[in-house]
Every structure is written in C-alpha cells, then in structure tokens.
PDB file of N, CA and C in Angstrom:
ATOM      1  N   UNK A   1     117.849 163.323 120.471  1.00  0.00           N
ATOM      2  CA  UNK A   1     118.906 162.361 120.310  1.00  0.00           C
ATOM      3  C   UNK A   1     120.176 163.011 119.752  1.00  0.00           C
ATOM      4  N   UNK A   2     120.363 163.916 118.608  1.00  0.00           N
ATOM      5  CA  UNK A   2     121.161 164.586 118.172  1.00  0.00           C
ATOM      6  C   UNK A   2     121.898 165.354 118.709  1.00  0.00           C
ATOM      7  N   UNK A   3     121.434 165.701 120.129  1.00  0.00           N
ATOM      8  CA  UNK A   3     122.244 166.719 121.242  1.00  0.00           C
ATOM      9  C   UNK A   3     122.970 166.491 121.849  1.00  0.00           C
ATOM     10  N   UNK A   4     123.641 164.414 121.828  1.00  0.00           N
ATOM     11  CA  UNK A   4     124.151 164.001 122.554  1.00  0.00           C
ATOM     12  C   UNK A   4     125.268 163.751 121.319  1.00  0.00           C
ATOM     13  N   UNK A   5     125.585 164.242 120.780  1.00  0.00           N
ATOM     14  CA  UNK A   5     126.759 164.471 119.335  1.00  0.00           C
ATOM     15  C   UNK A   5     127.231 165.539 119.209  1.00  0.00           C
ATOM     16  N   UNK A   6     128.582 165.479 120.079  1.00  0.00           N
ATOM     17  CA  UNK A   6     129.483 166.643 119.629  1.00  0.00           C
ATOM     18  C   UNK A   6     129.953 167.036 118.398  1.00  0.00           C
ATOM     19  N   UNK A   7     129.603 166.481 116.974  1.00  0.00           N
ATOM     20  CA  UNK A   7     130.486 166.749 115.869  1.00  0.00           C
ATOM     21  C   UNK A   7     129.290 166.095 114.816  1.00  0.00           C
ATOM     22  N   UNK A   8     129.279 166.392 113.995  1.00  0.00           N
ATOM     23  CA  UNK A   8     128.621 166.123 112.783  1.00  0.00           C
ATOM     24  C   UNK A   8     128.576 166.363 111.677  1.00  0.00           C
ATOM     25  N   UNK A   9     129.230 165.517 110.469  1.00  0.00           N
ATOM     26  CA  UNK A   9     129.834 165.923 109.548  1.00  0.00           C
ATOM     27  C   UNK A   9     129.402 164.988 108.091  1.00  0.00           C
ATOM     28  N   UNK A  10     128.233 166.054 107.606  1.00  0.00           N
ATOM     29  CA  UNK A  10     127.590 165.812 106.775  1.00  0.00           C
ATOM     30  C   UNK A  10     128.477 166.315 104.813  1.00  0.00           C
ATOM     31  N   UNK A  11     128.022 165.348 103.850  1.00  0.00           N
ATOM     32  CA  UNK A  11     128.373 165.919 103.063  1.00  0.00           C
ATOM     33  C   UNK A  11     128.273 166.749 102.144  1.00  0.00           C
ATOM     34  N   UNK A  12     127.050 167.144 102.276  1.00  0.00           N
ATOM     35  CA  UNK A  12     126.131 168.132 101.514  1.00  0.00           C
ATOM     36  C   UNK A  12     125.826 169.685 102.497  1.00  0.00           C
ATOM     37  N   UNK A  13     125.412 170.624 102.018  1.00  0.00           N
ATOM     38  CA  UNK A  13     124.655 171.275 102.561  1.00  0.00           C
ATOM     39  C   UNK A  13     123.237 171.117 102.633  1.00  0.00           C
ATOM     40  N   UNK A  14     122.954 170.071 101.587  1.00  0.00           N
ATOM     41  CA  UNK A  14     121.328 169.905 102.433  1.00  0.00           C
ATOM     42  C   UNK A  14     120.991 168.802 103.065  1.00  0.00           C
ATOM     43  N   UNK A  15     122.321 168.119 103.603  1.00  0.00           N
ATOM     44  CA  UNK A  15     122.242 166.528 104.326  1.00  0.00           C
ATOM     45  C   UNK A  15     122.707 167.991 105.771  1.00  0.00           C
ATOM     46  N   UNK A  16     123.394 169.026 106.011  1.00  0.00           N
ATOM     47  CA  UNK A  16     123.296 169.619 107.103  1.00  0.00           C
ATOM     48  C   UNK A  16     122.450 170.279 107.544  1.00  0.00           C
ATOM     49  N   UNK A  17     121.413 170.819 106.260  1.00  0.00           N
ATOM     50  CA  UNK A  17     120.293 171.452 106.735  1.00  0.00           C
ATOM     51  C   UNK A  17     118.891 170.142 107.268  1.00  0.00           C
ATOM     52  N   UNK A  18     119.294 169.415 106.651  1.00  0.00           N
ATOM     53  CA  UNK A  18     118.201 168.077 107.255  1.00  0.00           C
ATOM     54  C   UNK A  18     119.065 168.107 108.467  1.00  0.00           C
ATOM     55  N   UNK A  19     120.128 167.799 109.044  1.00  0.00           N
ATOM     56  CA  UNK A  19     120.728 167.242 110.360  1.00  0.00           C
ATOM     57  C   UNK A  19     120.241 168.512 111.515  1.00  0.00           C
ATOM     58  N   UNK A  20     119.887 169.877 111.043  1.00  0.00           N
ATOM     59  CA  UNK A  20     119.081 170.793 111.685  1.00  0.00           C
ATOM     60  C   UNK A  20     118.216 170.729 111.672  1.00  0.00           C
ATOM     61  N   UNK A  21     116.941 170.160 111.049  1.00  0.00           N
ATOM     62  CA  UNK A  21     115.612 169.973 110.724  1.00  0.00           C
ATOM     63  C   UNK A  21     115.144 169.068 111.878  1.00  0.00           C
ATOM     64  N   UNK A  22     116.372 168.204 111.818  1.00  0.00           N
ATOM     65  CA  UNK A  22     116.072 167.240 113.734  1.00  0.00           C
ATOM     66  C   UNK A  22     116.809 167.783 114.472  1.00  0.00           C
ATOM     67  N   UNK A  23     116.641 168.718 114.794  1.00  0.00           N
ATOM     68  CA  UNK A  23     117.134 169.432 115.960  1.00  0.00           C
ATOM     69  C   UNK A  23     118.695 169.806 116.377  1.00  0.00           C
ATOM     70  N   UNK A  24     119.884 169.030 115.221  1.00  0.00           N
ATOM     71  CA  UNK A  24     121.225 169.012 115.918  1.00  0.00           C
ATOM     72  C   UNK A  24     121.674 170.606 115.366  1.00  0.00           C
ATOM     73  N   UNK A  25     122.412 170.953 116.343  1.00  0.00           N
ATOM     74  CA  UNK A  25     122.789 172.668 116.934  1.00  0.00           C
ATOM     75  C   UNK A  25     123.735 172.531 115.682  1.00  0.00           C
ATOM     76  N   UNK A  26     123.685 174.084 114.632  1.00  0.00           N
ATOM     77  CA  UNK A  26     124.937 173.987 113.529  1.00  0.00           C
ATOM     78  C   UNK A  26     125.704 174.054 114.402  1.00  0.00           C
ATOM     79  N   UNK A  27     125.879 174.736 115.533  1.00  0.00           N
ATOM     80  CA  UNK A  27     127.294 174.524 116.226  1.00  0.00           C
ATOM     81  C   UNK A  27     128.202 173.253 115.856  1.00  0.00           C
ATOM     82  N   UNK A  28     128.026 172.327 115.993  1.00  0.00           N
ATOM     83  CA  UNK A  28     128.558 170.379 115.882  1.00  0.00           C
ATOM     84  C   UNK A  28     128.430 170.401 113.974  1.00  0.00           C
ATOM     85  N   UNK A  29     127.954 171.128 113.208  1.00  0.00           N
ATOM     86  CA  UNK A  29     128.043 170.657 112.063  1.00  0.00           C
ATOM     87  C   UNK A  29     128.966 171.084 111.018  1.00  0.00           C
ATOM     88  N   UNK A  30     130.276 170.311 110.663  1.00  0.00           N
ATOM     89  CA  UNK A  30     131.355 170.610 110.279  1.00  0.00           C
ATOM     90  C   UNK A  30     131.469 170.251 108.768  1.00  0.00           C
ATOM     91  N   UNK A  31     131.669 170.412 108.079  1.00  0.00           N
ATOM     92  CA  UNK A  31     132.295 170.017 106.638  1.00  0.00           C
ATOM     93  C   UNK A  31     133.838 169.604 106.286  1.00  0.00           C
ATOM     94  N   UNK A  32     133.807 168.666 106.006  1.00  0.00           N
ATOM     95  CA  UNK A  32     135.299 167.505 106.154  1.00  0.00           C
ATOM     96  C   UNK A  32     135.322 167.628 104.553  1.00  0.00           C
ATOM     97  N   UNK A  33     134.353 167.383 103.503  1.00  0.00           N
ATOM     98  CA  UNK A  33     134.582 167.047 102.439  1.00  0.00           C
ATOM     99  C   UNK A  33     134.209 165.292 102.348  1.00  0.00           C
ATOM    100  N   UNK A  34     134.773 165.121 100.940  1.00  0.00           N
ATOM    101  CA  UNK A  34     133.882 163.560 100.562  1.00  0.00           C
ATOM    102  C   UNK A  34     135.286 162.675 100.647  1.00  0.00           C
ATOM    103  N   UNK A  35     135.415 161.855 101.766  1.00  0.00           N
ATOM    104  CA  UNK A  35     136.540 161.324 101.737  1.00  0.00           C
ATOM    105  C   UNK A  35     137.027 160.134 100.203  1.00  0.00           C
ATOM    106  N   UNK A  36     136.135 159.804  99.389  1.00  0.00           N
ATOM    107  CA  UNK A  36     136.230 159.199  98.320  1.00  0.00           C
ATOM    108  C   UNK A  36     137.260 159.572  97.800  1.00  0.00           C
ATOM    109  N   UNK A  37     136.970 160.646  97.409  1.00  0.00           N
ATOM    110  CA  UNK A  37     137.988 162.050  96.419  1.00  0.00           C
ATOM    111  C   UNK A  37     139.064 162.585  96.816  1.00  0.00           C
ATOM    112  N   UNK A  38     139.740 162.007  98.409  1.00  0.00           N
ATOM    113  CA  UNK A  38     140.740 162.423  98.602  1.00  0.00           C
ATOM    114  C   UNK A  38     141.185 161.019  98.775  1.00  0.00           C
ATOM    115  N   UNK A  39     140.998 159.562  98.040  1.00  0.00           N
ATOM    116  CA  UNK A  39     141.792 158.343  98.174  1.00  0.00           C
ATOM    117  C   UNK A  39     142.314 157.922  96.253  1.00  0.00           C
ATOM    118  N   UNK A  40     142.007 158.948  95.916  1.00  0.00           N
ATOM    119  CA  UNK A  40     142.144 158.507  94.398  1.00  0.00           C
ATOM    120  C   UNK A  40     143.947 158.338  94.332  1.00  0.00           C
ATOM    121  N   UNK A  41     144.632 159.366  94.844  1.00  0.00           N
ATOM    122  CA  UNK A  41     146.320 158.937  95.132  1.00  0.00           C
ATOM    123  C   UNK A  41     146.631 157.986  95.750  1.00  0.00           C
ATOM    124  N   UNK A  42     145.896 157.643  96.614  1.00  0.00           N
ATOM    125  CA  UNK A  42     146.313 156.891  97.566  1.00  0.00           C
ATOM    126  C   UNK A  42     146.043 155.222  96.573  1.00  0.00           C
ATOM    127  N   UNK A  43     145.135 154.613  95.703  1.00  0.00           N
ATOM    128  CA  UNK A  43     144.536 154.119  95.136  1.00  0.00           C
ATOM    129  C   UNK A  43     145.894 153.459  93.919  1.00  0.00           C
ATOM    130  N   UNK A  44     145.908 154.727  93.642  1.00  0.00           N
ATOM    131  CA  UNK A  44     146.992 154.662  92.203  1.00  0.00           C
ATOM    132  C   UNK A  44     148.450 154.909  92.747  1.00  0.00           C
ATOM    133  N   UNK A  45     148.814 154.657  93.684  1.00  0.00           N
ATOM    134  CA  UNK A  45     150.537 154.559  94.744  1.00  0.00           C
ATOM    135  C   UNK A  45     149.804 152.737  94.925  1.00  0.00           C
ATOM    136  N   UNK A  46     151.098 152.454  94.172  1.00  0.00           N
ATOM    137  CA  UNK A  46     151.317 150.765  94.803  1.00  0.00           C
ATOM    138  C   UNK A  46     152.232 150.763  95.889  1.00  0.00           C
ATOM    139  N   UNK A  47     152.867 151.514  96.644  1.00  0.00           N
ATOM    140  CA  UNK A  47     153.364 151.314  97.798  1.00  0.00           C
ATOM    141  C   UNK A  47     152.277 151.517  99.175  1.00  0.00           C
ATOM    142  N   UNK A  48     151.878 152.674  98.803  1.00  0.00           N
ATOM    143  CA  UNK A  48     150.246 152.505 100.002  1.00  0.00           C
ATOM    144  C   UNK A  48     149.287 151.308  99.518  1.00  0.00           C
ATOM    145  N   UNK A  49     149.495 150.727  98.244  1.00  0.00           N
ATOM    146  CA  UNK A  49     148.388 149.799  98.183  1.00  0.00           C
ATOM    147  C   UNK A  49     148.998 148.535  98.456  1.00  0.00           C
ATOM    148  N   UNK A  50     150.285 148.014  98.576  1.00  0.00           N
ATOM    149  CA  UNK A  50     150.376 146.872  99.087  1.00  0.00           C
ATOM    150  C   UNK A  50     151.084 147.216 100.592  1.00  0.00           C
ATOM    151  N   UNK A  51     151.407 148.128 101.340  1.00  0.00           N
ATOM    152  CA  UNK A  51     150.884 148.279 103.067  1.00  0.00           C
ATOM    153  C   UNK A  51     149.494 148.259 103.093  1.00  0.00           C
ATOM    154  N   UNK A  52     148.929 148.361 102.604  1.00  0.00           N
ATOM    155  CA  UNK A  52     147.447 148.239 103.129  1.00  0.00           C
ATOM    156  C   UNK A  52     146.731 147.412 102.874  1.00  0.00           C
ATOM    157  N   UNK A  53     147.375 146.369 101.403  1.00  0.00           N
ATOM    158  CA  UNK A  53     147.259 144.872 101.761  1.00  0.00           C
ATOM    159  C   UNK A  53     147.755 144.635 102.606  1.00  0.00           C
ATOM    160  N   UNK A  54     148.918 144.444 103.092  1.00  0.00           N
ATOM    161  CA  UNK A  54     149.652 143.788 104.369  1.00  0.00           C
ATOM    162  C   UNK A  54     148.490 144.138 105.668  1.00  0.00           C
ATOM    163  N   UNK A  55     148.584 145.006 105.884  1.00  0.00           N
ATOM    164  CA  UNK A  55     147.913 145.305 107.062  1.00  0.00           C
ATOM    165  C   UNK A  55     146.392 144.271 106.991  1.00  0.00           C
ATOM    166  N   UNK A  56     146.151 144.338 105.653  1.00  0.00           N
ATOM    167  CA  UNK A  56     144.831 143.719 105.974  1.00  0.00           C
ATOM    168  C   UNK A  56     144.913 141.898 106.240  1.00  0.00           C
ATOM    169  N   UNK A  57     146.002 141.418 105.518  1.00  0.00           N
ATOM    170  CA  UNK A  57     146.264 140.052 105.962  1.00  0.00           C
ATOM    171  C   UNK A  57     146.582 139.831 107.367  1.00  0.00           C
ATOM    172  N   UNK A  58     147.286 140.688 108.073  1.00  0.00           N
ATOM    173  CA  UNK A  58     147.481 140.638 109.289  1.00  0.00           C
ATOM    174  C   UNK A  58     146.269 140.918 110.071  1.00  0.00           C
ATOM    175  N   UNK A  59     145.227 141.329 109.794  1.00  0.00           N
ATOM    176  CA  UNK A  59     143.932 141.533 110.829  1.00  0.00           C
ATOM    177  C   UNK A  59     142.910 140.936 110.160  1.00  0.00           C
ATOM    178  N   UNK A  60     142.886 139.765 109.275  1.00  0.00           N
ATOM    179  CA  UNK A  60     142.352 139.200 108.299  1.00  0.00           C
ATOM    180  C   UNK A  60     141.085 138.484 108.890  1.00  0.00           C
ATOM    181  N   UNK A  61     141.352 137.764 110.119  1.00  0.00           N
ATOM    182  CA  UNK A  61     141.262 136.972 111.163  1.00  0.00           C
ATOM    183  C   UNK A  61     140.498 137.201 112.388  1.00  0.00           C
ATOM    184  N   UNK A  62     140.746 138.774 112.610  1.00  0.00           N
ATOM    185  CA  UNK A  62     140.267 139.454 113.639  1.00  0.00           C
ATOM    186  C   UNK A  62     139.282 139.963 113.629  1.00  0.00           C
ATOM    187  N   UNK A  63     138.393 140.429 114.566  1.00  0.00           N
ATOM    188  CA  UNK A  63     137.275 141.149 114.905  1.00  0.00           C
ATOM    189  C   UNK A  63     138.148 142.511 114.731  1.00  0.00           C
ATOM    190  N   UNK A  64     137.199 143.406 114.265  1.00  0.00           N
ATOM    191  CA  UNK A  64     138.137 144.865 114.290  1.00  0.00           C
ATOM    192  C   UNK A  64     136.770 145.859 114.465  1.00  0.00           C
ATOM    193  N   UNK A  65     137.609 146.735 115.544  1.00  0.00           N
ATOM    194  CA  UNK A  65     136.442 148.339 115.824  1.00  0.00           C
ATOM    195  C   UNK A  65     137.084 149.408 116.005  1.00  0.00           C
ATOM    196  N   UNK A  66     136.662 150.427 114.926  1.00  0.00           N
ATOM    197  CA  UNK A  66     137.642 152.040 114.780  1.00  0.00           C
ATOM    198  C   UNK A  66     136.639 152.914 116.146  1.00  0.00           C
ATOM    199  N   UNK A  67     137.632 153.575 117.028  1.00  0.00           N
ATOM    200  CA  UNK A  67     137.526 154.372 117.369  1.00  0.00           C
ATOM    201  C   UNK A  67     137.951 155.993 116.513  1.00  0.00           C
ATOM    202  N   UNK A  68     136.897 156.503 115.916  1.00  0.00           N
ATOM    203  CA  UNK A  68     137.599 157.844 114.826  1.00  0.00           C
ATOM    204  C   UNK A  68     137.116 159.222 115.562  1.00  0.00           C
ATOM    205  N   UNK A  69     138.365 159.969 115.556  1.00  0.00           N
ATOM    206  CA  UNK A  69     137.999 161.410 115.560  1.00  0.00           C
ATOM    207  C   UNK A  69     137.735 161.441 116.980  1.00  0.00           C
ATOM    208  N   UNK A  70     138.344 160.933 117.563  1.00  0.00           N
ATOM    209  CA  UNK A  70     138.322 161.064 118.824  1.00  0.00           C
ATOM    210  C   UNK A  70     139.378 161.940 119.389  1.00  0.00           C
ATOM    211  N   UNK A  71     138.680 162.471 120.548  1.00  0.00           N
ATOM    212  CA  UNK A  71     139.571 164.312 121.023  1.00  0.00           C
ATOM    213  C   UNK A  71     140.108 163.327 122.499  1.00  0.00           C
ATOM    214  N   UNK A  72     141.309 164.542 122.796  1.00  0.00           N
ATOM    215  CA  UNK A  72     142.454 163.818 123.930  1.00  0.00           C
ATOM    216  C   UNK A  72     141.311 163.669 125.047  1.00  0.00           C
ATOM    217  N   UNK A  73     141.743 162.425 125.987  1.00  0.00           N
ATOM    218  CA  UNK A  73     141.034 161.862 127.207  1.00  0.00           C
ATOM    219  C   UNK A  73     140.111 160.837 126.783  1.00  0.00           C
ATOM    220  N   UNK A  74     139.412 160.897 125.263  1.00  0.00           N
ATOM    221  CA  UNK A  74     138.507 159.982 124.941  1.00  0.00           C
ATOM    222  C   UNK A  74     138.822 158.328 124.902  1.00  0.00           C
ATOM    223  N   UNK A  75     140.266 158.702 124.824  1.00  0.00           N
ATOM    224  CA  UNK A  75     140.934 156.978 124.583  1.00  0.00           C
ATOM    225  C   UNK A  75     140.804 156.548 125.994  1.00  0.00           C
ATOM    226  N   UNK A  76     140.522 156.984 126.920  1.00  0.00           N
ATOM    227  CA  UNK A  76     140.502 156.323 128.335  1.00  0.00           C
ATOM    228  C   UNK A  76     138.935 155.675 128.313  1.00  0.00           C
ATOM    229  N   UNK A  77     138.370 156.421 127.644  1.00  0.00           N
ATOM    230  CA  UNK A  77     136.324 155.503 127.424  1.00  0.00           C
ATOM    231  C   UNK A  77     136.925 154.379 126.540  1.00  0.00           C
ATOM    232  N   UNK A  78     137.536 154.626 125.041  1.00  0.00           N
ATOM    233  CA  UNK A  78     137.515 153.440 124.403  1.00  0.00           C
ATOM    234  C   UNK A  78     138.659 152.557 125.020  1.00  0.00           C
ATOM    235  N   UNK A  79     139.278 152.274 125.699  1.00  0.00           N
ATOM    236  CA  UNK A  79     140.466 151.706 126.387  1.00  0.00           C
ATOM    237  C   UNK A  79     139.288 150.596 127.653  1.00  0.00           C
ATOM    238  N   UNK A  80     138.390 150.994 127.949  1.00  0.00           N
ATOM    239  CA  UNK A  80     137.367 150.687 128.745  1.00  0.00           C
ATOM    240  C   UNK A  80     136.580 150.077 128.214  1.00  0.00           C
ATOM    241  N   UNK A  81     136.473 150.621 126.998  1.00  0.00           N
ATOM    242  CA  UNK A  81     135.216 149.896 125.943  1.00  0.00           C
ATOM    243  C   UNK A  81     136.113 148.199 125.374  1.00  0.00           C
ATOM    244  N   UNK A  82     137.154 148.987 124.831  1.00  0.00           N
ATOM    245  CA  UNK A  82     137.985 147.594 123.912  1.00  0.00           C
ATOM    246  C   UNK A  82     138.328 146.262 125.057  1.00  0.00           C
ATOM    247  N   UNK A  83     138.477 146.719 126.628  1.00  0.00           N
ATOM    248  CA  UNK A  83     138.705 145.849 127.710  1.00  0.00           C
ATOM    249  C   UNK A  83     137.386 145.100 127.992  1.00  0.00           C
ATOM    250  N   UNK A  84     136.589 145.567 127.623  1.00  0.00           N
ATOM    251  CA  UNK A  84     134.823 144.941 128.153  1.00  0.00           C
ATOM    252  C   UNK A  84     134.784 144.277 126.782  1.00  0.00           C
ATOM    253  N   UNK A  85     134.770 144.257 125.058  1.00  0.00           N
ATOM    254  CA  UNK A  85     135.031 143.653 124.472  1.00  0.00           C
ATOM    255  C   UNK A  85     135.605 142.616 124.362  1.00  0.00           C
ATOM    256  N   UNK A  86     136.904 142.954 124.640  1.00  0.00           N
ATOM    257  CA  UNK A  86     137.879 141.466 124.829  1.00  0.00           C
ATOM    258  C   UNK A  86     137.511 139.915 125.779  1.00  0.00           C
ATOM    259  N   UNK A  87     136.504 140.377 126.616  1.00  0.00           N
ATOM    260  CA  UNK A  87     135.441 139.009 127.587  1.00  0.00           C
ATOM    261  C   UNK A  87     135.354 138.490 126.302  1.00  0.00           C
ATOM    262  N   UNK A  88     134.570 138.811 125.128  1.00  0.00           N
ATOM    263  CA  UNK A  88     133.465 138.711 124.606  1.00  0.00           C
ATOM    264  C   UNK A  88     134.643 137.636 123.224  1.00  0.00           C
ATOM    265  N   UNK A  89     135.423 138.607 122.878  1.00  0.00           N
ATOM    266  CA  UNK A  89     136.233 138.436 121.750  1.00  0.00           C
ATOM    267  C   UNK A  89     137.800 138.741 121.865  1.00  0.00           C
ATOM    268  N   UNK A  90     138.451 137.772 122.285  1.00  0.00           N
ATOM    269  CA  UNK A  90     139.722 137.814 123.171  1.00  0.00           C
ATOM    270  C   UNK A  90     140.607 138.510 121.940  1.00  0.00           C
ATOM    271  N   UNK A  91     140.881 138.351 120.787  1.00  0.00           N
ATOM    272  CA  UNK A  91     141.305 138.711 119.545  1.00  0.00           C
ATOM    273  C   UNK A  91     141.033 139.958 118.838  1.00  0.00           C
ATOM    274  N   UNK A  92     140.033 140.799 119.113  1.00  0.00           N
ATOM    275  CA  UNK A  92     139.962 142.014 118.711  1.00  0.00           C
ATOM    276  C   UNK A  92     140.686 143.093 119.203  1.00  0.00           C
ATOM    277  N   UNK A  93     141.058 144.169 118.018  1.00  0.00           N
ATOM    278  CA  UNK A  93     141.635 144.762 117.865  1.00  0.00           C
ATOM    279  C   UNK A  93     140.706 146.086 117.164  1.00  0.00           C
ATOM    280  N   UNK A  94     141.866 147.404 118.201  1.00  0.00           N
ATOM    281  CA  UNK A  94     141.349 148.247 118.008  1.00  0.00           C
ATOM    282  C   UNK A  94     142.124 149.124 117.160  1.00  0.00           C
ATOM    283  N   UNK A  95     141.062 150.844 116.160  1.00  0.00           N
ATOM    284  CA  UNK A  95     142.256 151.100 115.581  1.00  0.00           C
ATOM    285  C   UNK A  95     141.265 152.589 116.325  1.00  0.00           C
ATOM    286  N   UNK A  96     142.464 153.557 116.692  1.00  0.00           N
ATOM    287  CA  UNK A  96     142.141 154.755 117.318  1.00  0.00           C
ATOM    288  C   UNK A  96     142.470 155.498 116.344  1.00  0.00           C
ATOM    289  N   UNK A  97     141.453 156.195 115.894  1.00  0.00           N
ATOM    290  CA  UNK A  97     142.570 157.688 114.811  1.00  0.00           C
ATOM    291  C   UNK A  97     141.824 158.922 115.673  1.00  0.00           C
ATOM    292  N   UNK A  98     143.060 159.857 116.480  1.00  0.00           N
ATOM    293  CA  UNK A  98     142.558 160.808 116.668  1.00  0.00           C
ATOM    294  C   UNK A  98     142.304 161.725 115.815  1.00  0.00           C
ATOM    295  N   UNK A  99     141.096 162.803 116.678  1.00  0.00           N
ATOM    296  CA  UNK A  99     141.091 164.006 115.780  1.00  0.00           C
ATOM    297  C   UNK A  99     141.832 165.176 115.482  1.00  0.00           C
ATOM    298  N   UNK A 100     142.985 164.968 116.265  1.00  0.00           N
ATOM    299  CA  UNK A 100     144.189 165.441 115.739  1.00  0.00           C
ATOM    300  C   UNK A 100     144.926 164.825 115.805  1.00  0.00           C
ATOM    301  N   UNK A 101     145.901 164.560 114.647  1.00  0.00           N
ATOM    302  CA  UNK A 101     146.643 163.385 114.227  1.00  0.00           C
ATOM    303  C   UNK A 101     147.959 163.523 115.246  1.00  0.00           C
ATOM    304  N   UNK A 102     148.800 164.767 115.269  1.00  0.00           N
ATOM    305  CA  UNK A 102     149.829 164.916 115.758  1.00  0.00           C
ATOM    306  C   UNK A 102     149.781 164.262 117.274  1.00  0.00           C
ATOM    307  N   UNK A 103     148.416 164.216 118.161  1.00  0.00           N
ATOM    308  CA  UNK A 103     148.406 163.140 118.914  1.00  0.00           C
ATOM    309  C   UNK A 103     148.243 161.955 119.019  1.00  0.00           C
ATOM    310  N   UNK A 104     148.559 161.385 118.119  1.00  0.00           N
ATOM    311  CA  UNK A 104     148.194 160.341 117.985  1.00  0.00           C
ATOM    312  C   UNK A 104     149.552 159.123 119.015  1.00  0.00           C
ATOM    313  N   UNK A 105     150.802 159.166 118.351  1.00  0.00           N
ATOM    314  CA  UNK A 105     151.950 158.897 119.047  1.00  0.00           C
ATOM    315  C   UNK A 105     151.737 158.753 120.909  1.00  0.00           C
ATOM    316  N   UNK A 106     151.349 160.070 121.130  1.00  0.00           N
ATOM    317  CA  UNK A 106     151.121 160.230 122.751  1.00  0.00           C
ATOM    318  C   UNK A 106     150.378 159.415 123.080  1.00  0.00           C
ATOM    319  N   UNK A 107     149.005 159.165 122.374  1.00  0.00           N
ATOM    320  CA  UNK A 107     148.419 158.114 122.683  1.00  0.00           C
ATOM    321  C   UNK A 107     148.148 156.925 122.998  1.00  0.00           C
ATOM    322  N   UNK A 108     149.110 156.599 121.669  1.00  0.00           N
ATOM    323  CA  UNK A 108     150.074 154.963 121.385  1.00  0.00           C
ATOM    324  C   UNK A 108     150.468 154.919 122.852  1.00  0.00           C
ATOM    325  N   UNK A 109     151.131 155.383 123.440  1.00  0.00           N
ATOM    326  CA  UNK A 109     152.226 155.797 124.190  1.00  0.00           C
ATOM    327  C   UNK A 109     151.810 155.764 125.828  1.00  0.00           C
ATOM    328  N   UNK A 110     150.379 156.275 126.144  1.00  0.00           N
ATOM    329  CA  UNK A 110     149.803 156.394 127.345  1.00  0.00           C
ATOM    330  C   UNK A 110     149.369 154.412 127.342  1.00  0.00           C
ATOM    331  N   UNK A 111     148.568 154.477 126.263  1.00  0.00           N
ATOM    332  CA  UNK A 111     147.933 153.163 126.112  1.00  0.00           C
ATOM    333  C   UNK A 111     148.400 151.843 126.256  1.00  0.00           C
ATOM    334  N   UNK A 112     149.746 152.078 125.890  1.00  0.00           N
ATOM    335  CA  UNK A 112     150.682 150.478 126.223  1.00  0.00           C
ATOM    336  C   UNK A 112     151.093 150.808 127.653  1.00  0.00           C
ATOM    337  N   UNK A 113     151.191 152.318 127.887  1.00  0.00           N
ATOM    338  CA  UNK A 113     151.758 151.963 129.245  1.00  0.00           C
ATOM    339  C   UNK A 113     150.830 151.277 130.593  1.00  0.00           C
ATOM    340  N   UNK A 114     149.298 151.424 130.152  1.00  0.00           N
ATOM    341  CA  UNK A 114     147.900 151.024 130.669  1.00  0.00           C
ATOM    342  C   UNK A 114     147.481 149.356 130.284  1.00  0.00           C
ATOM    343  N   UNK A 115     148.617 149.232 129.098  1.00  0.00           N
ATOM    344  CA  UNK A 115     148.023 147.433 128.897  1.00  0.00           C
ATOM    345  C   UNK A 115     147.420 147.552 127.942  1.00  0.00           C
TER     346      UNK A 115
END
C-alpha cells in the first residue's frame, strides 16, 4: 500500500523507520519538521490572527477539502475531484497549497481560466 505514496513525511526518526518497517522506499521519506513549532509567531501576530479569523467566518458555512503539497499538473486530478464533489455539495470549496509555493499564482491562474 505504501508504494503508491510519493512523499512521506514523518516526524520522528523512528515514526520513519516504522514507515520502512511496512515497506515504504526511504526514497519518499522526507523530514519537514513539526509544523506546531513553526505557528508560535504566527499565533502571537494579531494581524495573521484576525485574517485568519476572517477567512474562517467566510467558509464558516462551507464544506471545505485541502488539496496539500501537491506538485505542477496535480491540480488538473483535484480540479476533477472538486467538480465530481460539487454533484454532491454544490458549496464546497477547495484550498490547493502547492508544493512549491512560488507556483501557486500560476495555478490560481490556469484554474479560473478552466472554471
């Protein structure tokens, strides 16, 4: 099952040596760090903390599903995925964060022009 996961990003070294123990290739096993510990600024800034209230009153309402860490071309699967959703749940909303940020814009950008 693990072979069908390009990326895997455990926070320990022995949560990666278990993720090898079932078989997934270290190749895919990356170290990001503990994202906790990099929101403590973000936490204590009241300008990121009331945009990110805002944002949340505005999708308060909504069904919501992150597409994360997703590499260029992948937004054409979730663009496919979020359209087969919308039958289901006319109101949901998607949030894409690529895995490289600097594309992200282009993305925006292909995606409205697709609807």
């Amino acid at each position: 099952m693990l072979s069908k996961f390009s990326l895997i990003v455990p926070l320990s070294n022995t949560q990666a040596i278990n993720f090898q123990l079932l078989q997934a290739s270290p190749l895919i096993i990356n170290f990001a760090g503990d994202l906790k510990l990099g929101t403590e600024e973000l936490v204590n800034n009241s300008k990121s903390m009331k945009n990110m209230e805002d944002i949340q009153d505005k999708i308060a309402d909504r069904c919501v599903w992150m597409a994360s860490s997703i590499h260029k071309g992948e937004e054409e699967v979730m663009l496919g995925v979020h359209r087969a959703l919308t039958k289901k749940h006319a109101n949901i909303l998607v949030i894409i964060v690529p895995r490289h940020p600097h594309l992200g814009h282009e993305i925006a950008l292909d995606l409205q022009k697709k609807g």
